[in-house]
Every structure is written in C-alpha cells, then in structure tokens.
C-alpha atoms as a PDB file:
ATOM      1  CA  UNK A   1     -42.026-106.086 105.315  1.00  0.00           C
ATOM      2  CA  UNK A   2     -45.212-107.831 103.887  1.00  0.00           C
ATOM      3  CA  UNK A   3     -47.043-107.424 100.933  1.00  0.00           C
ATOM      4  CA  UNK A   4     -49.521-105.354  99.763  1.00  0.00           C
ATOM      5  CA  UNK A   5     -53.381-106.031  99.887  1.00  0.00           C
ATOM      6  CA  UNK A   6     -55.561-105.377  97.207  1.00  0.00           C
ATOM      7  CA  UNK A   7     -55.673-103.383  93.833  1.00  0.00           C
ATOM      8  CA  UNK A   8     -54.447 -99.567  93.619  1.00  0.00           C
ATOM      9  CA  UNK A   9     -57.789 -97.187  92.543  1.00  0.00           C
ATOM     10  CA  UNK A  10     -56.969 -94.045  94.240  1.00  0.00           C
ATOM     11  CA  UNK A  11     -59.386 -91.620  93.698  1.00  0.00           C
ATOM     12  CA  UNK A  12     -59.981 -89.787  97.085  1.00  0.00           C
ATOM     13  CA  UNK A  13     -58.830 -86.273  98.008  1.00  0.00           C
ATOM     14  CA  UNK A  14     -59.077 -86.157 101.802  1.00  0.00           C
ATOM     15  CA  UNK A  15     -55.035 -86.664 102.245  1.00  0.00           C
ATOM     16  CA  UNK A  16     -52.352 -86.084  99.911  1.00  0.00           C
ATOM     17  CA  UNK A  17     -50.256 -88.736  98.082  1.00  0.00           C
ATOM     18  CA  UNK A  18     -47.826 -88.978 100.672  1.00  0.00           C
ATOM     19  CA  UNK A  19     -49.083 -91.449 102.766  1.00  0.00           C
ATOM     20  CA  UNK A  20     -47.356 -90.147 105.931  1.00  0.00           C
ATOM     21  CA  UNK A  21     -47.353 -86.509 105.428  1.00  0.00           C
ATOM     22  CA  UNK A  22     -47.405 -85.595 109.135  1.00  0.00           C
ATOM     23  CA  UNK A  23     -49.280 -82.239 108.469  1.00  0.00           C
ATOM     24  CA  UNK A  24     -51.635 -84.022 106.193  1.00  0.00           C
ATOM     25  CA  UNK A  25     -52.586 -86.463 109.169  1.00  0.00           C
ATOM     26  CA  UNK A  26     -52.320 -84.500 111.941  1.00  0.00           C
ATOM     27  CA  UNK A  27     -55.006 -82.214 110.567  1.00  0.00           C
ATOM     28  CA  UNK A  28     -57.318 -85.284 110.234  1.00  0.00           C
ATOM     29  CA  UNK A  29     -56.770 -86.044 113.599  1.00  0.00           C
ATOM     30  CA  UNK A  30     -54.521 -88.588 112.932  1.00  0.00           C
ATOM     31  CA  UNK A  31     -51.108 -89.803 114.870  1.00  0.00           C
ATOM     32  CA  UNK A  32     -47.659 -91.265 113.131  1.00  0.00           C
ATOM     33  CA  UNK A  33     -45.933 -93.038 115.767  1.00  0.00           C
ATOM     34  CA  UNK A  34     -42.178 -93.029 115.090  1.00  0.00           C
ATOM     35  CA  UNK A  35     -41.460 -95.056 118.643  1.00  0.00           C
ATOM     36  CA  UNK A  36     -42.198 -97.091 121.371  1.00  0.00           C
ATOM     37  CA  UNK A  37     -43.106 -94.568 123.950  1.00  0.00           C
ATOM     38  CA  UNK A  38     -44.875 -92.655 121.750  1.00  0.00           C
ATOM     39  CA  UNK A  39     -47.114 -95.660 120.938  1.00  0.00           C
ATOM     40  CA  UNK A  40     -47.576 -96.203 125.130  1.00  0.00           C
ATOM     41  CA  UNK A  41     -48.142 -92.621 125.429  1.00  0.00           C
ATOM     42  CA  UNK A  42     -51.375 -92.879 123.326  1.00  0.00           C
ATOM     43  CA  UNK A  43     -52.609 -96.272 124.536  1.00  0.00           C
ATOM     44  CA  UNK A  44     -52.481 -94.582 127.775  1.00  0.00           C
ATOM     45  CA  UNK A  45     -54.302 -91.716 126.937  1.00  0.00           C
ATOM     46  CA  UNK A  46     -56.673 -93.654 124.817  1.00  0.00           C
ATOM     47  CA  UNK A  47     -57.313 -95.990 127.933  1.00  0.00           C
ATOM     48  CA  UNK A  48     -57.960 -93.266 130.371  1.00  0.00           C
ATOM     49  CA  UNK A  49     -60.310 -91.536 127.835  1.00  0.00           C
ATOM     50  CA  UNK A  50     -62.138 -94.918 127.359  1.00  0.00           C
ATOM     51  CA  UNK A  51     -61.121 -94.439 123.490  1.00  0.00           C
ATOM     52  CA  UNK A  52     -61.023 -97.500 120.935  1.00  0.00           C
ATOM     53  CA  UNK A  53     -58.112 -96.727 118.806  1.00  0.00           C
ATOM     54  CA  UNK A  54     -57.764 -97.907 115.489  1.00  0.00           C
ATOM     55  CA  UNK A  55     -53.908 -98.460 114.296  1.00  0.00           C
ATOM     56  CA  UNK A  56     -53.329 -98.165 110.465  1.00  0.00           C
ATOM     57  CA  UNK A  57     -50.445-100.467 110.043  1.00  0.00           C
ATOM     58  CA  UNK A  58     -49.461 -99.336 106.333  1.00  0.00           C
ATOM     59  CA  UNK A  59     -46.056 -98.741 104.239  1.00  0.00           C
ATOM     60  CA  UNK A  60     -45.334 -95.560 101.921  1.00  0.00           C
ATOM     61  CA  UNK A  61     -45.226 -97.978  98.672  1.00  0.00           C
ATOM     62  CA  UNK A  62     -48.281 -99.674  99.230  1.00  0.00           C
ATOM     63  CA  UNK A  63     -50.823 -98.612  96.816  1.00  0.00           C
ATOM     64  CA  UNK A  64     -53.645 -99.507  98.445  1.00  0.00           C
ATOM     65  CA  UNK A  65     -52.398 -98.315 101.981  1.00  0.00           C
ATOM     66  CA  UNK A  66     -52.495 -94.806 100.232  1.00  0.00           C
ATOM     67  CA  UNK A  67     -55.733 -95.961  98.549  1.00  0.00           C
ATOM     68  CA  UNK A  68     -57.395 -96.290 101.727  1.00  0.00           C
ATOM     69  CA  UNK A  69     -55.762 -93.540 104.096  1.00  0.00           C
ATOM     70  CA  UNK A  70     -58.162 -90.661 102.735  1.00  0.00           C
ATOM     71  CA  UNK A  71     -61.142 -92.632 104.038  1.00  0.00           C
ATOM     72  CA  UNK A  72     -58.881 -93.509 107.304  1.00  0.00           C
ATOM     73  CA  UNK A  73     -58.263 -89.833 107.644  1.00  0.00           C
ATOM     74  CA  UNK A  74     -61.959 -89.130 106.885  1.00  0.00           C
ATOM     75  CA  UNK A  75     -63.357 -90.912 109.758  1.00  0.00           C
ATOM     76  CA  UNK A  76     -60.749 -89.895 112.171  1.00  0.00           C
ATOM     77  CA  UNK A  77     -62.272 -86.420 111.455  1.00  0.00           C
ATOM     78  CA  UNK A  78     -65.621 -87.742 111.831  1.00  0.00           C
ATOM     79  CA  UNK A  79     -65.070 -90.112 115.242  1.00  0.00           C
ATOM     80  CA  UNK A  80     -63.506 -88.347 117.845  1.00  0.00           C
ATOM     81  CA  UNK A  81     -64.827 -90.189 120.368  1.00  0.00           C
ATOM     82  CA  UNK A  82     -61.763 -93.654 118.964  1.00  0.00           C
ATOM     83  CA  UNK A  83     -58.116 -92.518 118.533  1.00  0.00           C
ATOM     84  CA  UNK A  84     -56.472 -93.230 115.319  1.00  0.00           C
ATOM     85  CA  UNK A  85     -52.878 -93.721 114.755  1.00  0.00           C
ATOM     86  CA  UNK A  86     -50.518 -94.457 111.267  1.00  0.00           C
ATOM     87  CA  UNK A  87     -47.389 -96.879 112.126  1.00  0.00           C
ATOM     88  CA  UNK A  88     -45.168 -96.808 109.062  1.00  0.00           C
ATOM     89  CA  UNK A  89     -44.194-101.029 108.826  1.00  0.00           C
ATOM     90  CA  UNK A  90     -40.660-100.161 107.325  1.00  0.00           C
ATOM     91  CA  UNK A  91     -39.869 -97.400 110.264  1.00  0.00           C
ATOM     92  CA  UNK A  92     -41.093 -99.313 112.728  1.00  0.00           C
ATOM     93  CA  UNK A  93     -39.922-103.256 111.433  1.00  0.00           C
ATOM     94  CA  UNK A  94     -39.514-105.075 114.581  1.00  0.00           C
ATOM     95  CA  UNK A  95     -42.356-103.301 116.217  1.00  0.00           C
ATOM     96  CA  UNK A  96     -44.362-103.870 113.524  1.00  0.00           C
ATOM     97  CA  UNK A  97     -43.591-107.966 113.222  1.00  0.00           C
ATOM     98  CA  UNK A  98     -44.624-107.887 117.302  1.00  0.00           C
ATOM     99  CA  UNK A  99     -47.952-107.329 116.354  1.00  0.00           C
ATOM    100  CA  UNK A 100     -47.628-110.137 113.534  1.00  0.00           C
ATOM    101  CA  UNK A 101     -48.307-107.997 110.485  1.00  0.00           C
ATOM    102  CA  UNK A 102     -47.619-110.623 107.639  1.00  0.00           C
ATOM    103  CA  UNK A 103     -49.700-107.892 104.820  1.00  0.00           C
ATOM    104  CA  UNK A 104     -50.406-104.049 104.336  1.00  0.00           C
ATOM    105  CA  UNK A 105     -52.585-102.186 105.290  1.00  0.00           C
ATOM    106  CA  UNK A 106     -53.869-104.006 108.456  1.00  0.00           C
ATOM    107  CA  UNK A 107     -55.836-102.309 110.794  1.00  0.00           C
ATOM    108  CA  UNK A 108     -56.528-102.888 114.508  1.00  0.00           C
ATOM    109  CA  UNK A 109     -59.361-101.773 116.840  1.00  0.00           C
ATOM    110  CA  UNK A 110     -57.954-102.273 120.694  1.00  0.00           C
ATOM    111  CA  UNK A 111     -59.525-101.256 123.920  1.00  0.00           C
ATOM    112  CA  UNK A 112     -57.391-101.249 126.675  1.00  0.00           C
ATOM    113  CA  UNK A 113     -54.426-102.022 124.564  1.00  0.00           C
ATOM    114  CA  UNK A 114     -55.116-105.088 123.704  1.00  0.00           C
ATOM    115  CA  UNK A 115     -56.973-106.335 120.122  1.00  0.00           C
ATOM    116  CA  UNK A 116     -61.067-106.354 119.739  1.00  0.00           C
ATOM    117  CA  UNK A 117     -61.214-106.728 115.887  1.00  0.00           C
ATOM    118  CA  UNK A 118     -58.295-107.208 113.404  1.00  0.00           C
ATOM    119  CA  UNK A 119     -59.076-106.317 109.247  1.00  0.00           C
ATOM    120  CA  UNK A 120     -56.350-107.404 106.467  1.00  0.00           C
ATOM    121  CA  UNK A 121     -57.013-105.527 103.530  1.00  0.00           C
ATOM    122  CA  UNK A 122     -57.708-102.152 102.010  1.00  0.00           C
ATOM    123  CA  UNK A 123     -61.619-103.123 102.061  1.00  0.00           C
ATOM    124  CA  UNK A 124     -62.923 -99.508 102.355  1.00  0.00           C
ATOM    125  CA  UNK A 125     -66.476-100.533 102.686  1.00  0.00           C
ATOM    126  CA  UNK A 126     -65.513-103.343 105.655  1.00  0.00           C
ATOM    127  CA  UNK A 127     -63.539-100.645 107.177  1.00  0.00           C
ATOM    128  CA  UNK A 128     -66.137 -97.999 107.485  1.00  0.00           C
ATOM    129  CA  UNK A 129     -68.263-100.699 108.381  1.00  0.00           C
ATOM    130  CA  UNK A 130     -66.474-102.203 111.303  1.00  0.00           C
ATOM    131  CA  UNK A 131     -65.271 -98.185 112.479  1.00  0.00           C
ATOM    132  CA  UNK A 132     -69.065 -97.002 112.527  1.00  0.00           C
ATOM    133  CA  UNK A 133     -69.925-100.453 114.723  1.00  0.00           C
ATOM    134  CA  UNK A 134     -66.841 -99.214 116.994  1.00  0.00           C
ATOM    135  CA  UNK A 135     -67.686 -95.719 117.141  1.00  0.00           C
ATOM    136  CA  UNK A 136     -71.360 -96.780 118.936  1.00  0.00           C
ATOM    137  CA  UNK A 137     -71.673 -96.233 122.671  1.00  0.00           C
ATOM    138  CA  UNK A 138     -71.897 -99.807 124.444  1.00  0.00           C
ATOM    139  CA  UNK A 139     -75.038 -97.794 125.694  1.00  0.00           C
ATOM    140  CA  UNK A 140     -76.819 -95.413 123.963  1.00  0.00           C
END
C-alpha cells in the first residue's frame, strides 16, 4: 500500500528498529491499533479528554517511517496533553485506504475525530513543528 516518502538517515535511538514493537511504543506513550474498535475506543477517549491525536499512518518497510518514529515516540513522551497512535498500512489495508493514504508515513492531527492538519512525508522538522503548534492551549 503506497510508497515511501523521503530518504532513509536513521540515526535516532528513542525506539528500536522495529517500527511496531508494541513494548517499544507503548512505553513512549504510544498506541498500535490492530482494529476498528480499537481505533473508536481512542477517538472516544481522546474526544472526551479534549485530546488532539496525532495518527502515524506508517508500514514496517518504510525507511523513513522508522526514520521518523523515534522523534514520533519522543514527543508522545513529551505531549501528554494530544494522543498518539501507530496504524500499520499493510495490517490495516482497507482501513487505511478510508482515510486516503496514497504515501508513507502520513500523519494526521484530528479533534473530534475528524482531520485539522494532514503532513505527507517523514519531514521531522515540519512534524515537530506542526505537533508543538498542536500541543498549545487555544488559551493560555
């Protein structure tokens, strides 16, 4: 499913090499979601917390999916005020091409469930970037 975004330069420590090693994410405060009612379980409890999540659509070959997850599971650790969550493209196909996802990694930021900002790309910089902007309280 998709292709692959950007050049492989993995140089980060923060996560191990497999790029859905559920003990790896979990401890960054990071969610795989293997279903559909797993993935409405979280928007739900990302909604009633008032949380942005930030979904990590990614694919265990992609080299810069696993380029970019140790910064994704860095500011997980660092924003626990936004829910993030890992969807795995080729375990989750159809679910995946519901949301569109033509390339890997894409992220999405949603509120409510539904889409605020959408990146294409394993842009690191643009990433942190756009997290730190979503991270802000609408009123400090």
């Amino acid at each position: 499913m998709g292709h692959c975004l950007c050049k492989s330069s993995r140089n980060d420590n923060d996560c191990d090499n497999d790029h859905f090693s559920e003990k790896t994410l979990r401890a960054s405060n990071v969610s795989i979601i293997t279903d559909h009612k797993q993935w409405e379980g979280k928007l739900s409890e990302a909604d009633k917390a008032g949380k942005i999540v930030l979904v990590n659509f990614s694919a265990s070959w992609c080299g810069p999916c696993g380029d970019v997850l140790p910064l994704f599971c860095s500011l997980a650790k660092k924003y626990k005020s936004m829910m993030f969550l890992v969807v795995d493209v080729d375990e989750l196909a159809e679910f995946s091409t519901s949301w569109g996802i033509k390339a890997t990694p894409t992220f999405f930021f949603l509120k409510h469930g539904h889409e605020v900002d959408k990146l294409v790309g394993a842009n690191k910089e643009e990433l942190q970037r756009r997290t730190e902007i979503m991270a802000r309280p609408l009123f400090p």
